[in-house]
C-alpha atoms as a PDB file:
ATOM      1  CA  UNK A   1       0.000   0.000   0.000  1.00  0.00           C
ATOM      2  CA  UNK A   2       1.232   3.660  -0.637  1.00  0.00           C
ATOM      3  CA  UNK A   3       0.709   5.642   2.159  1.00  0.00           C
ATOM      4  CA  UNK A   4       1.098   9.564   2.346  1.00  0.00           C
ATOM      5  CA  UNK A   5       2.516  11.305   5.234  1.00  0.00           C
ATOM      6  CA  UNK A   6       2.764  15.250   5.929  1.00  0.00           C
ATOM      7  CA  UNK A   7       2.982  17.324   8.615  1.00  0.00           C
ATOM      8  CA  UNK A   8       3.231  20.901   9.540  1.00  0.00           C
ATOM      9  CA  UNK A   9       6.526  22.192  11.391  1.00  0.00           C
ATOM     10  CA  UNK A  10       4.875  21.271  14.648  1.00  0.00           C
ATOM     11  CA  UNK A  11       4.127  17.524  13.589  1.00  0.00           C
ATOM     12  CA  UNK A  12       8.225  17.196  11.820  1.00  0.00           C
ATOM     13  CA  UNK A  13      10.322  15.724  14.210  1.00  0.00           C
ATOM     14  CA  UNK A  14       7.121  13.131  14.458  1.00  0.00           C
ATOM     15  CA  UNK A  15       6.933  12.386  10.484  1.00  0.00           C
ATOM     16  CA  UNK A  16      10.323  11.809  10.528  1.00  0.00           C
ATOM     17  CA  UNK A  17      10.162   9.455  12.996  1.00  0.00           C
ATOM     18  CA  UNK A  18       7.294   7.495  11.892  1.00  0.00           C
ATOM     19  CA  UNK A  19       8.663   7.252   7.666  1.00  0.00           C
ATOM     20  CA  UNK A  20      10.870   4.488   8.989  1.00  0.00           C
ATOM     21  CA  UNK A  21       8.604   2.624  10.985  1.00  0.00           C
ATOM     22  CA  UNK A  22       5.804   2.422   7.988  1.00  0.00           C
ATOM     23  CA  UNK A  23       8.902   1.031   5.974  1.00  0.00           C
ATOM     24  CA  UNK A  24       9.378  -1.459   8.319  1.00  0.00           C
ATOM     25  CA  UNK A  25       5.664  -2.439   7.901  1.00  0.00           C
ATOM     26  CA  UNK A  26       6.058  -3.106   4.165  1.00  0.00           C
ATOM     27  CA  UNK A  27       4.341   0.425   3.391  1.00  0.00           C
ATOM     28  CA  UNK A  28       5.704   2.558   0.268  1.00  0.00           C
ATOM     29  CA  UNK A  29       5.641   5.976   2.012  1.00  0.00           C
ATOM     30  CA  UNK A  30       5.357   9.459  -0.342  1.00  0.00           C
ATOM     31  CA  UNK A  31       6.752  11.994   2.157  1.00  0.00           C
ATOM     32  CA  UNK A  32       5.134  15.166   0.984  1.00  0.00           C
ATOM     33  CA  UNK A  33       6.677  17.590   3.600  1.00  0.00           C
ATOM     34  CA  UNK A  34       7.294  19.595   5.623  1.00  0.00           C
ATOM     35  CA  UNK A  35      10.725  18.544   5.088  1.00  0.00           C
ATOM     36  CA  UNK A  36      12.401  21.333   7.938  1.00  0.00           C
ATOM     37  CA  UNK A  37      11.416  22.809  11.304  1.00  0.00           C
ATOM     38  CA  UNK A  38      10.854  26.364   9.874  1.00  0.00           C
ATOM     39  CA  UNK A  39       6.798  27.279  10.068  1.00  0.00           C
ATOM     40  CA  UNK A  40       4.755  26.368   7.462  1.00  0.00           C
ATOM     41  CA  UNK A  41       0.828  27.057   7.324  1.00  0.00           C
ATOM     42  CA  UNK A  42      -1.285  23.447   8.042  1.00  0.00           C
ATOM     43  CA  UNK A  43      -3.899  24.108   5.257  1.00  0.00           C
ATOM     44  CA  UNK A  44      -1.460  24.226   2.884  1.00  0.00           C
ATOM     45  CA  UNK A  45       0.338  20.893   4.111  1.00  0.00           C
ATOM     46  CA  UNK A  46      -3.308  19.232   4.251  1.00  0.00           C
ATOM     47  CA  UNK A  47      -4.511  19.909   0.676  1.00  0.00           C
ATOM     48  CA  UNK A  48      -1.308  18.877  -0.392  1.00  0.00           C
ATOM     49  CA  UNK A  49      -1.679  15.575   1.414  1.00  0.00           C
ATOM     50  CA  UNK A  50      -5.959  15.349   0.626  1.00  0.00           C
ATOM     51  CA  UNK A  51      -5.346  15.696  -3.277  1.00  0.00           C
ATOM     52  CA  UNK A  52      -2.732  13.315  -3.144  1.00  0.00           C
ATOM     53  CA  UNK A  53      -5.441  11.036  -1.837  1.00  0.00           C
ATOM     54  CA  UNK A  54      -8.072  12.166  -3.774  1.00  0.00           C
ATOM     55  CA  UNK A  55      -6.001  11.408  -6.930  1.00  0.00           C
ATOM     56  CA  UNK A  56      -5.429   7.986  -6.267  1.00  0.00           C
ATOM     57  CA  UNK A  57      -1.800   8.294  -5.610  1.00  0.00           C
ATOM     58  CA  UNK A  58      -1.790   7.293  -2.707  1.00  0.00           C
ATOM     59  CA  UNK A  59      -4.026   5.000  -0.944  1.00  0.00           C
ATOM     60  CA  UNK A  60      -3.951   6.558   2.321  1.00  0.00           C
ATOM     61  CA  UNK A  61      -2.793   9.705   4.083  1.00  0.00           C
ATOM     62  CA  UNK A  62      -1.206  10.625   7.488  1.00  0.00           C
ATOM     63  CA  UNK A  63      -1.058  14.094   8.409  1.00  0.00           C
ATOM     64  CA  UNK A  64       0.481  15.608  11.238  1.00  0.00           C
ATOM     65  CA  UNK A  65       0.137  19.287  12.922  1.00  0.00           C
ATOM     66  CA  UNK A  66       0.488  20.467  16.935  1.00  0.00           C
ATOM     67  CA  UNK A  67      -3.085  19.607  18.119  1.00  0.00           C
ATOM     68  CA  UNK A  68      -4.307  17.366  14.833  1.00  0.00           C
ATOM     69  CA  UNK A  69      -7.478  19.936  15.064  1.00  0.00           C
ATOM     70  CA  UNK A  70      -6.982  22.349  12.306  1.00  0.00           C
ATOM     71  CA  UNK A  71      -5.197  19.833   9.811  1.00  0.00           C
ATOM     72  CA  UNK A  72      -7.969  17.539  10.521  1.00  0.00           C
ATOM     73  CA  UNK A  73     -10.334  20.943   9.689  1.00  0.00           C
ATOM     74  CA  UNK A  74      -8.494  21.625   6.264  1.00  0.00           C
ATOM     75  CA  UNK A  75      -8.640  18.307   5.231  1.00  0.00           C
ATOM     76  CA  UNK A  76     -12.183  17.449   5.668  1.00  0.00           C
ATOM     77  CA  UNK A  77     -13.167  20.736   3.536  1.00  0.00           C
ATOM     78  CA  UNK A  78     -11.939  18.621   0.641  1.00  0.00           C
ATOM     79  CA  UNK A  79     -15.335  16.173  -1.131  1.00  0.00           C
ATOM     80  CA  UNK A  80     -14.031  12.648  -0.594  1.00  0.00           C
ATOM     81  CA  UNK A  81     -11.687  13.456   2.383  1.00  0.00           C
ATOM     82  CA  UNK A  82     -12.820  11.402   5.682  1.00  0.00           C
ATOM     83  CA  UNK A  83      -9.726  13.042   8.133  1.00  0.00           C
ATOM     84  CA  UNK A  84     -10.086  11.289  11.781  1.00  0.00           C
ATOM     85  CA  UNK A  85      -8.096  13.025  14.423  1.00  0.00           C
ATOM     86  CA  UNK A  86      -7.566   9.863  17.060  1.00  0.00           C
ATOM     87  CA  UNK A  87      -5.570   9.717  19.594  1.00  0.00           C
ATOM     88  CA  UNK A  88      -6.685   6.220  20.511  1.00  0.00           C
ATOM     89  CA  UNK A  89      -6.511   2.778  18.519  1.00  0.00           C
ATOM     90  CA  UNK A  90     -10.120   1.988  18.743  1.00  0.00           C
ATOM     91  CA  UNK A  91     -11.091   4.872  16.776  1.00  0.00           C
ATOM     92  CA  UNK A  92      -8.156   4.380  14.646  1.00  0.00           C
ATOM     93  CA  UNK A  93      -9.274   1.323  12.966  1.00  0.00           C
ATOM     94  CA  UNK A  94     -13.136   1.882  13.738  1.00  0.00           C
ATOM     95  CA  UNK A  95     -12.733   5.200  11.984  1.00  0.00           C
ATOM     96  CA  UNK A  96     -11.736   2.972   8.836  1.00  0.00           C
ATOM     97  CA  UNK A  97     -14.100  -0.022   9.496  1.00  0.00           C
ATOM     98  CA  UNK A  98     -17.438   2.170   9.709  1.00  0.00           C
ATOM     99  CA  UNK A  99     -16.104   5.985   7.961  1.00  0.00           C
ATOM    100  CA  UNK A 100     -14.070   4.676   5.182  1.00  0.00           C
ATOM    101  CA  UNK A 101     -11.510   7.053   6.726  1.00  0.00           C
ATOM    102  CA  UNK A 102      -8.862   7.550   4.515  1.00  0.00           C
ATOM    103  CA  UNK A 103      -6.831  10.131   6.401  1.00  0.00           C
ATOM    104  CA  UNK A 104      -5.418   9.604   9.594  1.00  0.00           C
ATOM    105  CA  UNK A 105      -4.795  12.920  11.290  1.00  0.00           C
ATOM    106  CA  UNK A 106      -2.482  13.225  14.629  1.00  0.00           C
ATOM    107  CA  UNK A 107      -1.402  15.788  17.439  1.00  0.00           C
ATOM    108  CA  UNK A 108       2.524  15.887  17.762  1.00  0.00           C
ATOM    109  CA  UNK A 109       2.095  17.931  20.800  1.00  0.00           C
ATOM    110  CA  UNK A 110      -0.401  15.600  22.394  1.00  0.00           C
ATOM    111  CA  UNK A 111       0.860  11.958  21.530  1.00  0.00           C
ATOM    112  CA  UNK A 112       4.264  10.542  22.182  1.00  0.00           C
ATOM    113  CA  UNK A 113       5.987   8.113  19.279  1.00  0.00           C
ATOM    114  CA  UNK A 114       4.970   4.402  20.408  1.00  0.00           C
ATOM    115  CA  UNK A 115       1.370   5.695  20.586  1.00  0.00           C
ATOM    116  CA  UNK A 116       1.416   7.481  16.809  1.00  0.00           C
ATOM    117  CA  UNK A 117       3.034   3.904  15.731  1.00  0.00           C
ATOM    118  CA  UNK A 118       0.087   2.014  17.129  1.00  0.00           C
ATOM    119  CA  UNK A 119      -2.103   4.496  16.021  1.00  0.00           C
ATOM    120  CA  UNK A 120      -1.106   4.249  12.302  1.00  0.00           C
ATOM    121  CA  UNK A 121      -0.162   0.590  12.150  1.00  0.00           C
ATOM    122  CA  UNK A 122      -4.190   0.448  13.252  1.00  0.00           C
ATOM    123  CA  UNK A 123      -5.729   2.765  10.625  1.00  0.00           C
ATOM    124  CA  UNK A 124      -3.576   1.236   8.379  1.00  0.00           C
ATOM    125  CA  UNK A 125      -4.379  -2.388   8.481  1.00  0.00           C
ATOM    126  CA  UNK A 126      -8.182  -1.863   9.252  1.00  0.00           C
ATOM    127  CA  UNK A 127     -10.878  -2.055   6.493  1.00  0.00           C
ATOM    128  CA  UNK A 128     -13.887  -1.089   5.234  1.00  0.00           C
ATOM    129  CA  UNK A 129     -16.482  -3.369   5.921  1.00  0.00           C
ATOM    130  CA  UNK A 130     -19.064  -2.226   3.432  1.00  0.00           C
ATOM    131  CA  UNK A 131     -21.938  -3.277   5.701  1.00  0.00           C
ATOM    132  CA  UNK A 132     -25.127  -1.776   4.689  1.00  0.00           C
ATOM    133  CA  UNK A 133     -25.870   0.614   7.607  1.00  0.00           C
ATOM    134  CA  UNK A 134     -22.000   2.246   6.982  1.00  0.00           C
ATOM    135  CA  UNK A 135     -22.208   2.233   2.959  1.00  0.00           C
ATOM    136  CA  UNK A 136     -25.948   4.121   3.891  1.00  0.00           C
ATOM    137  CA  UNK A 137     -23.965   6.503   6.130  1.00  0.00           C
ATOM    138  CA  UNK A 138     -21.619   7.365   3.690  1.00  0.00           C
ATOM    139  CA  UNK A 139     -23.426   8.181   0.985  1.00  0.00           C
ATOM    140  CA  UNK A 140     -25.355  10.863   3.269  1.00  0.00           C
ATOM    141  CA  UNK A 141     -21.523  12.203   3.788  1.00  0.00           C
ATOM    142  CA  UNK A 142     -21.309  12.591  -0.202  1.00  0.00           C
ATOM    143  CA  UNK A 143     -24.788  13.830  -0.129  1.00  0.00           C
ATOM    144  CA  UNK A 144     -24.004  16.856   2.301  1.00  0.00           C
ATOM    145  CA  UNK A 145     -20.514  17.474   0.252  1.00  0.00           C
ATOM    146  CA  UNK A 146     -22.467  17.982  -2.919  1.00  0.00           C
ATOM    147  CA  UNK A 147     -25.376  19.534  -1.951  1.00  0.00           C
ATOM    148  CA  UNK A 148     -24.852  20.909   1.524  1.00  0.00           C
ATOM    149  CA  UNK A 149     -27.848  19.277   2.947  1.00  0.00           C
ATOM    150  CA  UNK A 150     -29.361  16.062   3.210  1.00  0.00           C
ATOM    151  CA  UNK A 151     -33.326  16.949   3.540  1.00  0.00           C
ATOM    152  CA  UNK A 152     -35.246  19.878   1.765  1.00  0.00           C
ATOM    153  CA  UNK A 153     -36.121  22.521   4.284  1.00  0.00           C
END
């Protein structure tokens, strides 16, 4: 699987840290920056990382700022994006299993490393399950992305 990751400056030091451990896990990794400590604005990073996914060039995305809150915002303002900040691995996989999450958002300055590993190695090996309830949920999603609504007022 080819997995994106990104991060802002706040989320670096963690990126860098996690590229070798997705190698490990037999993931091709597309590291799409930052690629320093100096600041650079999260929106920017996230688009980067949500058209990447939305193109198909990548199957998945992890994206990394400070809190995880206002990458996970960007992202999400992008049809198609499902961005899950989680700072747990039951929501990690679960966000996959029943949201067809295909971004995995984290907080550098609110995990430490062995928890982003778990975090990712869950998100990353959980799937869809294309039950009927979730599939039914998910086309609501696409509903309110197209048309802003899901019932006529």
């Amino acid at each position: 699987m080819m997995v994106a990751i990104a991060a802002d400056h706040a989320g670096y030091a963690l990126k860098q840290e996690l590229i070798p451990s997705l190698r490990s896990l037999g993931y091709e990794v597309e590291d799409l920056g930052t690629h320093g400590p100096e600041p650079v604005d999260y929106p920017d990073v996230a688009e980067h990382l949500a058209r990447a996914v939305l193109s198909g060039a990548v199957e998945r995305g992890v994206l990394i700022c400070g809190s995880g809150v206002g990458a996970s915002v960007a992202a999400n303002k992008l049809p198609g994006i499902r961005a899950g900040l989680c700072h747990d691995t039951y929501s990690a996989h679960q966000g996959v299993e029943h949201d067809d999450m295909n971004v995995l958002v984290l907080g550098a300055r609110v995990i430490g490393i062995e928890l982003a590993r778990e975090l990712v190695r869950a998100f990353l090996e959980a799937r869809f399950t294309h039950e009927e309830r979730h599939e039914r949920r998910l086309a609501k999603i696409t509903t309110l992305e197209r048309e802003g609504r899901l019932h006529a007022t």
